[in-house]
N, C-alpha and C. Protein backbone atom coordinates (compact mmCIF):
# COMPACT_ATOMS: atom_id res chain seq x y z
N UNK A 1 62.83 95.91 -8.52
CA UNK A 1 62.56 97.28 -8.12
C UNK A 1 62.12 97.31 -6.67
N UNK A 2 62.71 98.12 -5.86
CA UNK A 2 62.49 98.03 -4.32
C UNK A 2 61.14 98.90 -4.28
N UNK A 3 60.24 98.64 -3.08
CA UNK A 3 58.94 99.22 -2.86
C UNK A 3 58.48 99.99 -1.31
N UNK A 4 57.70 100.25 -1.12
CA UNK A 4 57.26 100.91 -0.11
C UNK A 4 56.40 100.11 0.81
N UNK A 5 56.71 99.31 1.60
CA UNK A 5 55.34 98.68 2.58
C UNK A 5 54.98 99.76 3.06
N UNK A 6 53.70 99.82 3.84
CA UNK A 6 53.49 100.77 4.86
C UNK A 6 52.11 99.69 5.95
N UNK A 7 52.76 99.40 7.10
CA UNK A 7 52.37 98.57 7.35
C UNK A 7 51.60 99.12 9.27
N UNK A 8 50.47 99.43 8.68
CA UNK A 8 49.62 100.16 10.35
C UNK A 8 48.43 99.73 10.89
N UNK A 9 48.30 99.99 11.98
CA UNK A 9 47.12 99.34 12.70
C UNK A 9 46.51 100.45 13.83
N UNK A 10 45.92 100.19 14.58
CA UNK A 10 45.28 100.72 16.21
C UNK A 10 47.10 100.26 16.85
N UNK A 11 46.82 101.71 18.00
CA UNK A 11 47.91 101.03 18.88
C UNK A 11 48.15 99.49 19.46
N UNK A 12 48.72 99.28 19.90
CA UNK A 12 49.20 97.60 20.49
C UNK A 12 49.06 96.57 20.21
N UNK A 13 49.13 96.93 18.56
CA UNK A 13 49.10 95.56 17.83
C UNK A 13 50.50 95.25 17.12
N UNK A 14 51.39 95.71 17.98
CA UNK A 14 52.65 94.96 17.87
C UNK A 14 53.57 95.52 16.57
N UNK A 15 53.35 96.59 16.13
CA UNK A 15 54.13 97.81 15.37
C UNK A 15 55.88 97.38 15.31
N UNK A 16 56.29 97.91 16.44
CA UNK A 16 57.31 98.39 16.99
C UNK A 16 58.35 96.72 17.19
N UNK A 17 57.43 95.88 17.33
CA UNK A 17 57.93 94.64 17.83
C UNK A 17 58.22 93.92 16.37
N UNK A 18 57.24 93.78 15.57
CA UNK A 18 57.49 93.36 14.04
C UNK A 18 58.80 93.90 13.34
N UNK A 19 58.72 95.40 13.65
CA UNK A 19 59.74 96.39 12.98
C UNK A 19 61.20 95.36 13.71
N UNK A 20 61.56 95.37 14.72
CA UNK A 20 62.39 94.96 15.73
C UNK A 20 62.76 93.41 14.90
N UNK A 21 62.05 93.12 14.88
CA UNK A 21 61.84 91.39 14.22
C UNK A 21 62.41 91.43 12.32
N UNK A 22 62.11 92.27 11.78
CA UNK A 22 62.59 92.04 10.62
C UNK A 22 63.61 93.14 10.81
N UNK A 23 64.02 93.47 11.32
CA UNK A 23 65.32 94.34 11.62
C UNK A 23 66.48 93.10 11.63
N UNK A 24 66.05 92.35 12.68
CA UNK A 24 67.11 91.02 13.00
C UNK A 24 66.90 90.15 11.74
N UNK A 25 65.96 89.99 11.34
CA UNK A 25 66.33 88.86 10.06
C UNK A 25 67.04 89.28 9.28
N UNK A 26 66.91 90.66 8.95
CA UNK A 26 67.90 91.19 7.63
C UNK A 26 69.18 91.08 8.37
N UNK A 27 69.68 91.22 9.55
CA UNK A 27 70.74 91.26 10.38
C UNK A 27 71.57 90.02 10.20
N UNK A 28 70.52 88.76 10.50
CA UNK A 28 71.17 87.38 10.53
C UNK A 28 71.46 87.26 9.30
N UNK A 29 71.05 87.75 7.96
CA UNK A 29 71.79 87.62 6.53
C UNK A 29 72.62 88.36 6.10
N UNK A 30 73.22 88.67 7.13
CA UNK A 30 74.49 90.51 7.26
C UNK A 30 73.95 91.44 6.07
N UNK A 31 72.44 91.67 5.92
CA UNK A 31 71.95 92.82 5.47
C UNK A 31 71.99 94.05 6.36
N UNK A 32 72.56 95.37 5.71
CA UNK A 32 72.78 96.45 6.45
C UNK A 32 70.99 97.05 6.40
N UNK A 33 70.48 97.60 7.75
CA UNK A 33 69.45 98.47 7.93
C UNK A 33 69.55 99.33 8.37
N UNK A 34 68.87 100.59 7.97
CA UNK A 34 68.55 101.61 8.29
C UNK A 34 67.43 101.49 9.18
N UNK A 35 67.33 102.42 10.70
CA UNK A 35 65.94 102.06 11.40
C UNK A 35 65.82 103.65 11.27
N UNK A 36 64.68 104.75 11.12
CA UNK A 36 64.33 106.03 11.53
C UNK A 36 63.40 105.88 11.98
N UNK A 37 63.09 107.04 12.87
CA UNK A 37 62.25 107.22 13.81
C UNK A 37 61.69 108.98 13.76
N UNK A 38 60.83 109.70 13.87
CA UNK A 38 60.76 110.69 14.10
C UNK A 38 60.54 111.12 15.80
N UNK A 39 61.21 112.57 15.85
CA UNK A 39 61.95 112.52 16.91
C UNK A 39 60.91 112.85 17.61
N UNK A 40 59.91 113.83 17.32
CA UNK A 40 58.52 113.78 18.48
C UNK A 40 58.05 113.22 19.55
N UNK A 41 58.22 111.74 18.75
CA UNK A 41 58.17 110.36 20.12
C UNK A 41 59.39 110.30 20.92
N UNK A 42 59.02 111.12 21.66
CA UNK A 42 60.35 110.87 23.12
C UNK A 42 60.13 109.96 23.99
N UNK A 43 59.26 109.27 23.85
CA UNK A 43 58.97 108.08 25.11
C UNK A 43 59.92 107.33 25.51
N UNK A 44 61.04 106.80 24.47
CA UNK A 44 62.04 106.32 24.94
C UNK A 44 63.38 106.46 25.38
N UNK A 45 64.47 106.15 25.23
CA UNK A 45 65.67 107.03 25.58
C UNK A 45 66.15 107.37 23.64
N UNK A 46 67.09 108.31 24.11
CA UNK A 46 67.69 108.87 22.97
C UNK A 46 68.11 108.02 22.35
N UNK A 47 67.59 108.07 20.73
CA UNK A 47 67.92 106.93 19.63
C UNK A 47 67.52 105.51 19.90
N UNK A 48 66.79 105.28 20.75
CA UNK A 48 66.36 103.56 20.52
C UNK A 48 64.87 103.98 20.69
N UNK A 49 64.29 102.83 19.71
CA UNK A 49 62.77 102.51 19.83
C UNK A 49 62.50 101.38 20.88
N UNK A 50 61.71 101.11 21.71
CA UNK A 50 61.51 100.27 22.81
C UNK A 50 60.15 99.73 22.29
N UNK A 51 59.49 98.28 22.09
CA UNK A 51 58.33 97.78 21.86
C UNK A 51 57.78 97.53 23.36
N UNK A 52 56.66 97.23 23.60
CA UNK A 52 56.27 97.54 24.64
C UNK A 52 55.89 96.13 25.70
N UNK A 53 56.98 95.00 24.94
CA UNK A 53 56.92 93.75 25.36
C UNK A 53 58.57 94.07 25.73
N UNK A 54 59.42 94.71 25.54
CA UNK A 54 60.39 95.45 26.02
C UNK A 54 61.84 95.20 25.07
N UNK A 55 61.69 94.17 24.04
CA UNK A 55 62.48 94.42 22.91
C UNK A 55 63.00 95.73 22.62
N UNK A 56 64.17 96.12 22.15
CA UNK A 56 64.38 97.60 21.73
C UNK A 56 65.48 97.14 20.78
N UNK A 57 65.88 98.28 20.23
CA UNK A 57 66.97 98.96 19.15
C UNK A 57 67.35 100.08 18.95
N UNK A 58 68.64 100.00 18.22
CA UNK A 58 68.77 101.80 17.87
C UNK A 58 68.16 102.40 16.86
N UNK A 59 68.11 103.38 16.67
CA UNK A 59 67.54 104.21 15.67
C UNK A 59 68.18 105.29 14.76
N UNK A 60 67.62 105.99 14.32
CA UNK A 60 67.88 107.26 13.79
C UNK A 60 66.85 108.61 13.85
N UNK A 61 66.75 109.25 14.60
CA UNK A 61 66.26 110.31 14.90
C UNK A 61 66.40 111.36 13.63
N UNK A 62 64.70 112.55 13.37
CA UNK A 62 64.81 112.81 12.50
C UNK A 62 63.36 114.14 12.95
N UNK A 63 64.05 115.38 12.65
CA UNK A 63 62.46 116.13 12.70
C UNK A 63 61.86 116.33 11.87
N UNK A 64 61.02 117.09 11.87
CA UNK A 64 59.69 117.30 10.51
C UNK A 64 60.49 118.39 9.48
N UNK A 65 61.66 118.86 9.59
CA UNK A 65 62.22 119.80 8.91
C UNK A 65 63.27 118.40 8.04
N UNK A 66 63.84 117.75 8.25
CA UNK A 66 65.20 116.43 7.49
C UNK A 66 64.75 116.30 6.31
N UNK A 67 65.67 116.88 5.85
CA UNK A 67 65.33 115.62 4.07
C UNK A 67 65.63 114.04 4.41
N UNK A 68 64.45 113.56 4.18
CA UNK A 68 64.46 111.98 4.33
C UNK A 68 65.30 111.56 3.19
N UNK A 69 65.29 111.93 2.18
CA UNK A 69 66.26 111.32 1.19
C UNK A 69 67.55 111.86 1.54
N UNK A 70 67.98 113.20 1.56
CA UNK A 70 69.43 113.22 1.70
C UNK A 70 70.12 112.22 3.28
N UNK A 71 69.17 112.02 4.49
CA UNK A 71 69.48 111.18 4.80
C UNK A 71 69.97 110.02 4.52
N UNK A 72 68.85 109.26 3.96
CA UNK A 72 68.95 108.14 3.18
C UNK A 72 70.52 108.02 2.34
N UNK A 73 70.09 108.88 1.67
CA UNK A 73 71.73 109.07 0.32
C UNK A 73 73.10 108.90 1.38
N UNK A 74 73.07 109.61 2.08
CA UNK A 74 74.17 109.98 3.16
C UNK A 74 74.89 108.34 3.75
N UNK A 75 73.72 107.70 4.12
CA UNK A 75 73.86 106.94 4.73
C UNK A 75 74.13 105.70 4.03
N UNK A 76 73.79 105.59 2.90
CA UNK A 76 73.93 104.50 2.18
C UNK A 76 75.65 104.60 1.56
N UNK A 77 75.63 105.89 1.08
CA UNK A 77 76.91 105.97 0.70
C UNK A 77 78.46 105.51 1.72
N UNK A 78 78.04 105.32 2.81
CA UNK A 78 78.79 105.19 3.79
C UNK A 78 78.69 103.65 3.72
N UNK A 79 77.60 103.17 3.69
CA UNK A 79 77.45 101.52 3.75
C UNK A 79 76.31 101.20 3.05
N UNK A 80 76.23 100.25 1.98
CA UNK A 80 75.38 100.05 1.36
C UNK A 80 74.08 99.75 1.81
N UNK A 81 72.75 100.09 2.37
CA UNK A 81 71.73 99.64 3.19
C UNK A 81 70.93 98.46 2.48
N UNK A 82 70.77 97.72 2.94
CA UNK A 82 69.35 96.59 2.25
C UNK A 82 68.05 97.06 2.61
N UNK A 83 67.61 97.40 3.94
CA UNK A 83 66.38 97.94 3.99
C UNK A 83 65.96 99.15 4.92
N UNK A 84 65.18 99.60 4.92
CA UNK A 84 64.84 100.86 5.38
C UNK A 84 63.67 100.55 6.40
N UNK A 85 63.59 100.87 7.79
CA UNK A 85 62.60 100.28 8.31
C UNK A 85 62.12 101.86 9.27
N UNK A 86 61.06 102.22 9.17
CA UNK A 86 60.56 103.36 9.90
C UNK A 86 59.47 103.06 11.01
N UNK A 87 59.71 103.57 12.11
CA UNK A 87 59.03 103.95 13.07
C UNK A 87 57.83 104.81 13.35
N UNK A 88 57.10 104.51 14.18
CA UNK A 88 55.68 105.90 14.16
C UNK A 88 55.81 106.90 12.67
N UNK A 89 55.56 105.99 11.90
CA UNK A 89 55.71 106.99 10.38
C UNK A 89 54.63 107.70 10.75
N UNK A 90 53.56 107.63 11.29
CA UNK A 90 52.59 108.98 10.86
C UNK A 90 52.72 109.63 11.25
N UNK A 91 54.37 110.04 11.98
CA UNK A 91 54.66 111.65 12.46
C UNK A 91 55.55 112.43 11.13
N UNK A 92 55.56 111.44 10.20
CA UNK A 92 56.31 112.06 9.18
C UNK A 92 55.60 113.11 8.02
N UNK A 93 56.29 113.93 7.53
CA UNK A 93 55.09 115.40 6.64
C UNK A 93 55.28 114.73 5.32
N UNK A 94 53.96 114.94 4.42
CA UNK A 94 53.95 114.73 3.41
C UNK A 94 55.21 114.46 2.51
N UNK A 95 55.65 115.71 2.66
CA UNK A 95 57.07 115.94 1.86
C UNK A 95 57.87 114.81 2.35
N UNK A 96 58.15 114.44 3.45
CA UNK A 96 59.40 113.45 3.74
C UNK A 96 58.65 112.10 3.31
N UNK A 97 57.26 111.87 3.66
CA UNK A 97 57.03 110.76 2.26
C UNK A 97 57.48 110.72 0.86
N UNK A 98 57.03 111.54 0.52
CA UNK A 98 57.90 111.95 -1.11
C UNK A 98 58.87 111.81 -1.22
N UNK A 99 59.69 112.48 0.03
CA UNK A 99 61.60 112.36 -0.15
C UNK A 99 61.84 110.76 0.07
N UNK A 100 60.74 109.76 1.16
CA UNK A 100 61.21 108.30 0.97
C UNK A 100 60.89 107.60 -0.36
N UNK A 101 60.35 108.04 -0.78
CA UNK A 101 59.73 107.49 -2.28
C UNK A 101 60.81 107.39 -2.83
N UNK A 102 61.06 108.88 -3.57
CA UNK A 102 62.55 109.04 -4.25
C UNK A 102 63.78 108.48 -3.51
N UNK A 103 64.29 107.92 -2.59
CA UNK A 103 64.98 107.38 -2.09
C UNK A 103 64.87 105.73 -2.66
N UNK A 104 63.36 105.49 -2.21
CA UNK A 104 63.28 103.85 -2.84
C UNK A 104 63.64 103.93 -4.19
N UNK A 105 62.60 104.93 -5.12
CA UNK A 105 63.07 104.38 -6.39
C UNK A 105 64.80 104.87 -7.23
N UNK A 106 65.03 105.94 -6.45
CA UNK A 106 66.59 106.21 -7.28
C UNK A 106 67.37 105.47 -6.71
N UNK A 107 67.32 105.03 -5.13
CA UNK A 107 68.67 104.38 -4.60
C UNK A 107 68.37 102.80 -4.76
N UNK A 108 67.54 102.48 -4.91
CA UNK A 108 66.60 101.04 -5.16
C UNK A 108 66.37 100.22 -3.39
N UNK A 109 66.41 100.89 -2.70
CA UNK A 109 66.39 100.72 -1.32
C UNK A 109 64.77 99.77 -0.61
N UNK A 110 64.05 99.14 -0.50
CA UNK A 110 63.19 98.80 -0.19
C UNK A 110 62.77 99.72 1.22
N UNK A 111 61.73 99.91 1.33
CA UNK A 111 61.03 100.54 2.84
C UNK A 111 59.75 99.72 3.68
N UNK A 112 59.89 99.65 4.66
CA UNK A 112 58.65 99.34 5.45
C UNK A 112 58.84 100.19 6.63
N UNK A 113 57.22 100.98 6.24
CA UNK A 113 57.34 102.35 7.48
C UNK A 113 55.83 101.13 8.47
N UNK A 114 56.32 101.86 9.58
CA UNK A 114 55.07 100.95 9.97
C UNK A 114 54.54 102.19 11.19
N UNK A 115 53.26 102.61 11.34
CA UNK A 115 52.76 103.40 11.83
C UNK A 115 50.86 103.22 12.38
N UNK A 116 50.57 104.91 12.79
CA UNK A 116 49.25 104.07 12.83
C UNK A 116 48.45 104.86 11.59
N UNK A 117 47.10 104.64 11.24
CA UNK A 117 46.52 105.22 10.65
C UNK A 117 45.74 106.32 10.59
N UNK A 118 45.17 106.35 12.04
CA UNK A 118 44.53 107.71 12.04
C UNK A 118 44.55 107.34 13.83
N UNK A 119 44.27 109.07 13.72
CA UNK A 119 44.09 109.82 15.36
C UNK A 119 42.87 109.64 16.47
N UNK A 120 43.29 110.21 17.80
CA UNK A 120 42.02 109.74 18.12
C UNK A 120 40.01 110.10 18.00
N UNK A 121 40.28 111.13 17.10
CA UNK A 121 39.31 111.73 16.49
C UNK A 121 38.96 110.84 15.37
N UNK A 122 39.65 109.77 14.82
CA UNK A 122 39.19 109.37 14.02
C UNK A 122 39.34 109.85 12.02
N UNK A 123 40.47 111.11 12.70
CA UNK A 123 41.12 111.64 11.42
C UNK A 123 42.76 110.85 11.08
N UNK A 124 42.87 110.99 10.09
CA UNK A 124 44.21 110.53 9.36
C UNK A 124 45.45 111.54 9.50
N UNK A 125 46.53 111.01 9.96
CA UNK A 125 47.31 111.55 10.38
C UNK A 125 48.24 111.91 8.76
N UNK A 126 48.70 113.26 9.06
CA UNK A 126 49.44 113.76 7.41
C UNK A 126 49.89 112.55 6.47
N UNK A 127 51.29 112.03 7.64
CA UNK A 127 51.66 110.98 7.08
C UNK A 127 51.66 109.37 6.19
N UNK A 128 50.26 109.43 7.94
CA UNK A 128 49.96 108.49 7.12
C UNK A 128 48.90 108.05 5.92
N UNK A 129 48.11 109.49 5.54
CA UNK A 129 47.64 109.81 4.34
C UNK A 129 48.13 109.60 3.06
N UNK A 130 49.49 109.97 3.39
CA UNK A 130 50.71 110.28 2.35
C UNK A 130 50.89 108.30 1.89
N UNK A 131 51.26 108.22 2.95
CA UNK A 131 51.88 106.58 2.78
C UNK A 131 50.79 105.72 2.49
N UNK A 132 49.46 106.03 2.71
CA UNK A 132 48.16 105.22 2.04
C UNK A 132 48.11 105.57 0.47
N UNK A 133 48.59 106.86 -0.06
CA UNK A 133 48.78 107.44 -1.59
C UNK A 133 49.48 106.63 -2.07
N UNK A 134 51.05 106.63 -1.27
CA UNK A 134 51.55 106.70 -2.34
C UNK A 134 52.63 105.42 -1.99
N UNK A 135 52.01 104.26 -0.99
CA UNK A 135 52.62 102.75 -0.71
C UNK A 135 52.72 101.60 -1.86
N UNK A 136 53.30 101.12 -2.23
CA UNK A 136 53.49 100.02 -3.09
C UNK A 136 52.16 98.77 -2.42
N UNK A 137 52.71 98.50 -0.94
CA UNK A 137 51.81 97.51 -0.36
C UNK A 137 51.29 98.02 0.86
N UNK A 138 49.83 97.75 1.40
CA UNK A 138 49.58 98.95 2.19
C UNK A 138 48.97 97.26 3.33
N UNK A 139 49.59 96.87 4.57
CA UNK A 139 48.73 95.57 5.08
C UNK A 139 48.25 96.65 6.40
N UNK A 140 47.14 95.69 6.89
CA UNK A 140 46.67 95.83 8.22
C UNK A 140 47.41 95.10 9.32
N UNK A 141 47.97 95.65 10.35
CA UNK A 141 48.20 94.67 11.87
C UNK A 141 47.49 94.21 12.36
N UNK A 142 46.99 93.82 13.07
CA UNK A 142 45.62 93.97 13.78
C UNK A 142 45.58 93.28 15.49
N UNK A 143 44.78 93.92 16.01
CA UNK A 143 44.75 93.74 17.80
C UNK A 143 43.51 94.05 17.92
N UNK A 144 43.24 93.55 19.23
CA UNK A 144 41.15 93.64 19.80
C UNK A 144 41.20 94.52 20.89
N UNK A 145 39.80 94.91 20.77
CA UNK A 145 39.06 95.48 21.59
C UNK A 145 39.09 94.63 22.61
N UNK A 146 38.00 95.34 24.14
CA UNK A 146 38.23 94.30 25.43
C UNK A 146 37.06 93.81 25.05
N UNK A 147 36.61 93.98 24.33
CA UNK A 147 34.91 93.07 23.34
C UNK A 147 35.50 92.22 22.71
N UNK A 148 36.71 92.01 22.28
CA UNK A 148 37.21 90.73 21.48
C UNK A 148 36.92 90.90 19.89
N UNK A 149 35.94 91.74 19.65
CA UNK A 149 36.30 92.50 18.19
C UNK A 149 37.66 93.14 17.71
N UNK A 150 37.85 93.06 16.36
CA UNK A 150 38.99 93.89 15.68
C UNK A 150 39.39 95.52 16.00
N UNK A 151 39.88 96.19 16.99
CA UNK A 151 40.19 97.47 17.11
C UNK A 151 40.69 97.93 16.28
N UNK A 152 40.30 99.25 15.48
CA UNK A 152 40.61 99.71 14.38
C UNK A 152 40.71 101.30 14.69
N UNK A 153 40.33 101.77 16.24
CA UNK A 153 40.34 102.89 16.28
C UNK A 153 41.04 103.41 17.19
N UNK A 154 42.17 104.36 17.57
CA UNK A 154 43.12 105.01 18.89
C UNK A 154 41.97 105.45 19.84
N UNK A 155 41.88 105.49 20.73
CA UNK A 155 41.13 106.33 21.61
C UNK A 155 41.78 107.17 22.96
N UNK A 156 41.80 108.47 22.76
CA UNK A 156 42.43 109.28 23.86
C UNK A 156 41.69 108.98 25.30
N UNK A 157 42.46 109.08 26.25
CA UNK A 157 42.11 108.53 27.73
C UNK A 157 42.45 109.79 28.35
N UNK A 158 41.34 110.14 29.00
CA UNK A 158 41.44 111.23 30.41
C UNK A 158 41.34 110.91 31.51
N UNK A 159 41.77 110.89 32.77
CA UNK A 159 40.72 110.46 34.07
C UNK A 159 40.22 109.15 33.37
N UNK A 160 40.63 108.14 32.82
CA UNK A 160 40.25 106.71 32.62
C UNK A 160 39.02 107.23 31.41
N UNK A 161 38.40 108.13 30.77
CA UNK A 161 37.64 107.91 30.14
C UNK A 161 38.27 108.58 28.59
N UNK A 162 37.29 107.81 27.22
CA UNK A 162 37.52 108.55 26.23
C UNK A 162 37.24 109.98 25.99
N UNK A 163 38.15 110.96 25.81
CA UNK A 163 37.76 112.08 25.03
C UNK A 163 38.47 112.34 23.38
N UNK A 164 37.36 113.30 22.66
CA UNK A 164 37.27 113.61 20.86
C UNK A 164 37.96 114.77 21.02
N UNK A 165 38.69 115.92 21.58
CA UNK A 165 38.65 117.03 21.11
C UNK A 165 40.35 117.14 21.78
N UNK A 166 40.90 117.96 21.16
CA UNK A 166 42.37 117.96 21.40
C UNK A 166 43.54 117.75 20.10
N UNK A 167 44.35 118.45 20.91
CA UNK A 167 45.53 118.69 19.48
C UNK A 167 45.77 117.41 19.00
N UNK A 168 46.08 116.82 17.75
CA UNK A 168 45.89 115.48 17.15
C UNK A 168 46.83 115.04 17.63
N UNK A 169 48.22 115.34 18.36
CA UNK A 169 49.75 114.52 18.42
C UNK A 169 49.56 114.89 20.35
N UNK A 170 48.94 114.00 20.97
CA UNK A 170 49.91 113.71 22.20
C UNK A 170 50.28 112.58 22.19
N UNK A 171 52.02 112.44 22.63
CA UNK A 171 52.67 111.05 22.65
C UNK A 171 52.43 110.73 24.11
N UNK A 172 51.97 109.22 23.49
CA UNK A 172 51.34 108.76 25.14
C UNK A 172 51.23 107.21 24.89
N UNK A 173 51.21 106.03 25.93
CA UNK A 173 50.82 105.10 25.90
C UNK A 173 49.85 104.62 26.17
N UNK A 174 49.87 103.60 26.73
CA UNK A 174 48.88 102.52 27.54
C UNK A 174 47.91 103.23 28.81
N UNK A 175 48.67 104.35 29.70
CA UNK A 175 47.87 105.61 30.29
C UNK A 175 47.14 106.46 29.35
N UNK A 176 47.50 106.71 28.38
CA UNK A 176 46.74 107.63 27.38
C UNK A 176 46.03 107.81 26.28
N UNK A 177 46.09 105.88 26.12
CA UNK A 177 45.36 105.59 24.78
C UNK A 177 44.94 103.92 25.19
N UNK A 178 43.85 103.65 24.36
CA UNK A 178 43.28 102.57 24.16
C UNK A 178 42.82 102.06 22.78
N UNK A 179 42.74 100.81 22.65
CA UNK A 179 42.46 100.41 21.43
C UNK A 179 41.16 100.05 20.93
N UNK A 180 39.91 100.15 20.37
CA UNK A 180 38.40 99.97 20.51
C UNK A 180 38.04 99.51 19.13
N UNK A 181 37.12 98.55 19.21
CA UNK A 181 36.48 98.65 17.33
C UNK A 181 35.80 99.97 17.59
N UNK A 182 35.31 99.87 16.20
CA UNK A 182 34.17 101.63 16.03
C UNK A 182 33.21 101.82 16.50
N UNK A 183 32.52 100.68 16.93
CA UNK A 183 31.24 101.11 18.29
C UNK A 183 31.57 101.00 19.35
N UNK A 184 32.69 100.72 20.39
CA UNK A 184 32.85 101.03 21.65
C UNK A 184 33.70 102.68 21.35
N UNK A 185 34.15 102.80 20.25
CA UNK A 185 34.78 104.36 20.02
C UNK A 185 33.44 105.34 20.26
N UNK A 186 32.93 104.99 18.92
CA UNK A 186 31.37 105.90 19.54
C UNK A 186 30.72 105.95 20.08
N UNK A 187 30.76 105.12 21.37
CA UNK A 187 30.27 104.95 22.53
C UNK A 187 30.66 105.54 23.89
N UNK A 188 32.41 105.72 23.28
CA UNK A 188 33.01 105.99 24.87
C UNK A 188 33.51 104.90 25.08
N UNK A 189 32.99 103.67 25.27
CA UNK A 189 33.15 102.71 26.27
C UNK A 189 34.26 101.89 26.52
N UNK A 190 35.00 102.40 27.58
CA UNK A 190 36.63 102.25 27.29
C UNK A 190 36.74 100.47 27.90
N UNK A 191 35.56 100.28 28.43
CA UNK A 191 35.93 98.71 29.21
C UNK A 191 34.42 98.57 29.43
N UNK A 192 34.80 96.91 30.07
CA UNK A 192 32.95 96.54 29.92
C UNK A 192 31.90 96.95 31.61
């Protein structure tokens, strides 16, 4: 029976690059993959995900309105898929969790969405609420703070410093976010 990874961390702990990496292994065993992406994240060019060690791939673009399953269905029927590998899942809505669910278990499709867990407020993003419910296997990534502790928290960057207040989705990088354990988060303290 195929399952659901959902596999997230703090930004720059290598998401995008893993995804990229078991993309090619299923590749070298001429397993067909599916890669989606939700389309929000424009950071890169149209249809490829870019890791930020500069690996990339193509994708499949998808807004908050797609049935994730009739995708899915669509696509398989055309070529049989082995695995399903998702991008920044926590831009995905409840519902299109649900629609990947039913995709794994009617089409027997395996998934690994890999995303982050929560915002820089420290709240949980829809999605990835959804995919902590309702994941078969749920792992941690993990990357450090500039303290050399475990970063577990996003932190929004203004003028070089942390700020709490703001719409939960700006897409941004390495200018706009940082990675902190939970006391340099509640501290502010973006560096030593």
């Amino acid at each position: 029976m195929a399952k659901l990874y959902f596999r997230y961390s703090a930004m720059n702990a290598g998401k995008t690059t893993q995804l990229i990496q078991v993309k090619h292994n299923y590749e070298e065993r001429d397993q067909n993959v599916m890669v989606l992406k939700p389309i929000i994240d424009k950071r890169d060019s149209a249809e490829k995900i870019k890791s930020r060690i500069g690996i990339e791939c193509c994708t499949t673009l998808f807004d908050d309105k797609a049935n994730v399953f009739d995708l899915i269905r669509t696509c398989n029927e055309t070529k049989r898929i082995n695995c399903i590998l998702i991008d920044e899942a926590q831009f995905m809505t409840r519902e299109q969790v649900l629609q990947l669910c039913s995709a794994i278990d009617d089409l027997n499709i395996p998934c690994i969405a890999y995303g982050l867990r929560s915002d820089f407020r420290g709240e949980l993003f829809p999605g990835s609420e959804a995919l902590l419910s309702f994941a078969d296997s749920i792992e941690e990534l993990k990357t450090i703070c500039w303290c050399g502790k475990k970063a577990i928290m996003n932190t929004r960057l203004m003028n070089g410093e942390a700020v709490y207040e703001g719409e939960q989705v700006q897409i941004g990088g390495n200018e706009s976010y940082i990675s902190l354990c939970r006391k340099h988060w509640k501290e502010g303290k973006v560096r030593p």
